[in-house]
Protein backbone atom coordinates (compact mmCIF):
# COMPACT_ATOMS: atom_id res chain seq x y z
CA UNK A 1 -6.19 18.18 37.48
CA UNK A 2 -5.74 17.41 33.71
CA UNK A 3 -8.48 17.02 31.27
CA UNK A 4 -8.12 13.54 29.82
CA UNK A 5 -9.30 15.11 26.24
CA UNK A 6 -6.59 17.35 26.75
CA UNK A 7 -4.11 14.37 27.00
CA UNK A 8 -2.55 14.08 23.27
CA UNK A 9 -3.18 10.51 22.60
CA UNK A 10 -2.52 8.08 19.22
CA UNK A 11 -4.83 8.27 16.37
CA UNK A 12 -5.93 5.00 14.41
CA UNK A 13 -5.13 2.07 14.97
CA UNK A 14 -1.40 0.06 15.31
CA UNK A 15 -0.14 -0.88 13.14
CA UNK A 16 3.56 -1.85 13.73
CA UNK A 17 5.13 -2.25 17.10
CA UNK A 18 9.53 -2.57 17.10
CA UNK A 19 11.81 -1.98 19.41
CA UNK A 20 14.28 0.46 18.60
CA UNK A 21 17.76 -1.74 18.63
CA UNK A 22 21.71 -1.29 18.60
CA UNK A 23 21.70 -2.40 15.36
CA UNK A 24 19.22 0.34 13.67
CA UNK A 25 21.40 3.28 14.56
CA UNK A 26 23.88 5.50 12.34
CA UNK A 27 27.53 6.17 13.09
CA UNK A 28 26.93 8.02 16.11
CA UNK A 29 24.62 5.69 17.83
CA UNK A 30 21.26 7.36 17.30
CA UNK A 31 18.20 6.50 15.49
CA UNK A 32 18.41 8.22 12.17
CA UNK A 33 15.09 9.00 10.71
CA UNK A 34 15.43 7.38 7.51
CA UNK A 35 14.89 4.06 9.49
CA UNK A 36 11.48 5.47 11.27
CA UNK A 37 10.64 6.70 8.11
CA UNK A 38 11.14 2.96 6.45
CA UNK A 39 9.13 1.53 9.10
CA UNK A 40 6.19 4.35 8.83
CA UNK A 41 5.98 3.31 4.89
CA UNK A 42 5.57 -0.25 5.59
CA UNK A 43 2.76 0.82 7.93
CA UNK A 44 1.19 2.67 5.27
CA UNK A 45 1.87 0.17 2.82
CA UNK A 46 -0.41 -2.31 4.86
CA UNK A 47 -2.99 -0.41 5.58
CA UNK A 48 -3.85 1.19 2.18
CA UNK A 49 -3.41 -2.83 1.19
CA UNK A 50 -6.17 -3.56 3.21
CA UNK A 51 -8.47 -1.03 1.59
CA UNK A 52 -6.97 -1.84 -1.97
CA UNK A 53 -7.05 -5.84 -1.35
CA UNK A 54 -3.23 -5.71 -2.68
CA UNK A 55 -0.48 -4.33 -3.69
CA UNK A 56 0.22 -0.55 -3.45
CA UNK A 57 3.25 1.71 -3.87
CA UNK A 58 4.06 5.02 -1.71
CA UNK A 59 3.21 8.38 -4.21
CA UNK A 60 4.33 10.85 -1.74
CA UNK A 61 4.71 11.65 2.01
CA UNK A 62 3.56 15.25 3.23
CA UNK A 63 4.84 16.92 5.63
CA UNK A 64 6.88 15.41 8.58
CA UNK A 65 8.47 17.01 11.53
CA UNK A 66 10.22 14.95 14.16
CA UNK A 67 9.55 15.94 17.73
CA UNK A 68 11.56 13.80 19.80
CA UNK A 69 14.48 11.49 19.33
CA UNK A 70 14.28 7.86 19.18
CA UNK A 71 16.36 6.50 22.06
CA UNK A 72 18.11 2.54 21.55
CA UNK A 73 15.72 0.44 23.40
CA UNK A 74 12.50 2.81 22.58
CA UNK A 75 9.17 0.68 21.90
CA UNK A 76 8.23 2.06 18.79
CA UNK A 77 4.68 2.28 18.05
CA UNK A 78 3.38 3.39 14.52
CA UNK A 79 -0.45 4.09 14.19
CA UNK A 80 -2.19 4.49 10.64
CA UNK A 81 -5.47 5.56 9.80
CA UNK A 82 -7.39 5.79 6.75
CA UNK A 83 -7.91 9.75 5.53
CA UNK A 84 -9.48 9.22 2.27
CA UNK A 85 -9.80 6.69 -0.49
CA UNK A 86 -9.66 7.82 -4.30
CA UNK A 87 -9.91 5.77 -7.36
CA UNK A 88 -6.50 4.91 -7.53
CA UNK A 89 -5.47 6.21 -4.24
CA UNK A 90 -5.01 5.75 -0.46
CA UNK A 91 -4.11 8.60 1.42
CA UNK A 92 -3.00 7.14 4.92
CA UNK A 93 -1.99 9.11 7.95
CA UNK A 94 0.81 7.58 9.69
CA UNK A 95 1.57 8.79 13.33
CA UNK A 96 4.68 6.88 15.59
CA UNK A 97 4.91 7.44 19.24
CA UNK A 98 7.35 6.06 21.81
CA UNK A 99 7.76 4.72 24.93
CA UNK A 100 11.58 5.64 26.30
CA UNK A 101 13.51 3.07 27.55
CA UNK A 102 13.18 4.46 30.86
CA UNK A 103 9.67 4.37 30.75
CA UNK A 104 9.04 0.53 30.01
CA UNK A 105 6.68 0.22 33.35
CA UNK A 106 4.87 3.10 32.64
CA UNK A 107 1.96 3.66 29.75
CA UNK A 108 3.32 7.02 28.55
CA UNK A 109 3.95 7.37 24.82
CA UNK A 110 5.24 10.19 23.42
CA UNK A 111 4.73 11.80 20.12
CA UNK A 112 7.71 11.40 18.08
CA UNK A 113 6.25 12.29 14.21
CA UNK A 114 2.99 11.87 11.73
CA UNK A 115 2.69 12.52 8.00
CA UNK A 116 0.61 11.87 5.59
CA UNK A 117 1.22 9.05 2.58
CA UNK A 118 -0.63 8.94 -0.83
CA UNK A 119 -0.81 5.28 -2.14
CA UNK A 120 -1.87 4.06 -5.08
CA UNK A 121 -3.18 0.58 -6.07
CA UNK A 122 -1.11 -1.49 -8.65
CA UNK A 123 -1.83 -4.88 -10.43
CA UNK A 124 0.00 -7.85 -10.74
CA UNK A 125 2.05 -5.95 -13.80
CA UNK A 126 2.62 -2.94 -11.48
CA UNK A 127 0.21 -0.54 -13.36
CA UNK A 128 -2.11 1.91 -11.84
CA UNK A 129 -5.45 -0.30 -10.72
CA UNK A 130 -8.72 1.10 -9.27
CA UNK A 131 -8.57 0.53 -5.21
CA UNK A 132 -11.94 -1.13 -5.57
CA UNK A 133 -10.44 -3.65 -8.37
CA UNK A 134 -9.38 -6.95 -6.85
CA UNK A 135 -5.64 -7.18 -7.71
């Protein structure tokens, strides 16, 4: 019997939910990871919002390894969490897991990547702003 703590499971909270479409993939018919990677900034960008009450710009993304492949028809779910607030700065962990098209009756996600984005508060002129400044 498994250990349900031993179950990987998502972190935070979500965030974004897509499906995976036709239309998203690259010349070969697979989801290229530029487009998760798109998706994982905009989930980023609206969570460090919500702790900067406005506008924010991605810094930098550390380090992201893809697991799995993104199938067509894969209900992409992206889950952000809040790591640690700085004057300026948001750093955001982003995690996405899937469930496979197969799968669409079942409850099983799988992991497919996480990283880590630094965001930083801007005003109305686009200039560095303290998080806790209204913008």
């Amino acid at each position: 019997m498994t250990d349900l703590d031993d179950v990987p499971a998502p972190q935070g909270q979500l965030t974004l939910k897509l499906l995976a479409a036709r239309q998203d993939t690259n010349l070969y018919g697979d989801i290229p990871g530029g487009w998760l990677v798109s998706h994982m900034d905009q989930a980023a960008e609206l969570a460090a919002g919500r702790e900067a009450h406005g506008r924010t710009a991605t810094v930098a993304i550390e380090t992201m390894d893809f697991l799995c492949p993104v199938r067509v028809g894969s209900m992409v779910n992206i889950f952000t969490s809040v790591r640690e607030i700085g004057h300026s700065s948001v750093k955001i962990d982003v995690e996405v897991w899937i469930r496979q098209p197969h799968d669409r009756d079942s409850d099983e996600l799988h992991k497919v990547t996480e990283a880590r984005f630094v965001m930083v508060a801007l005003d109305d002129k686009g200039r560095i702003r303290s998080v806790r400044q209204q913008a």
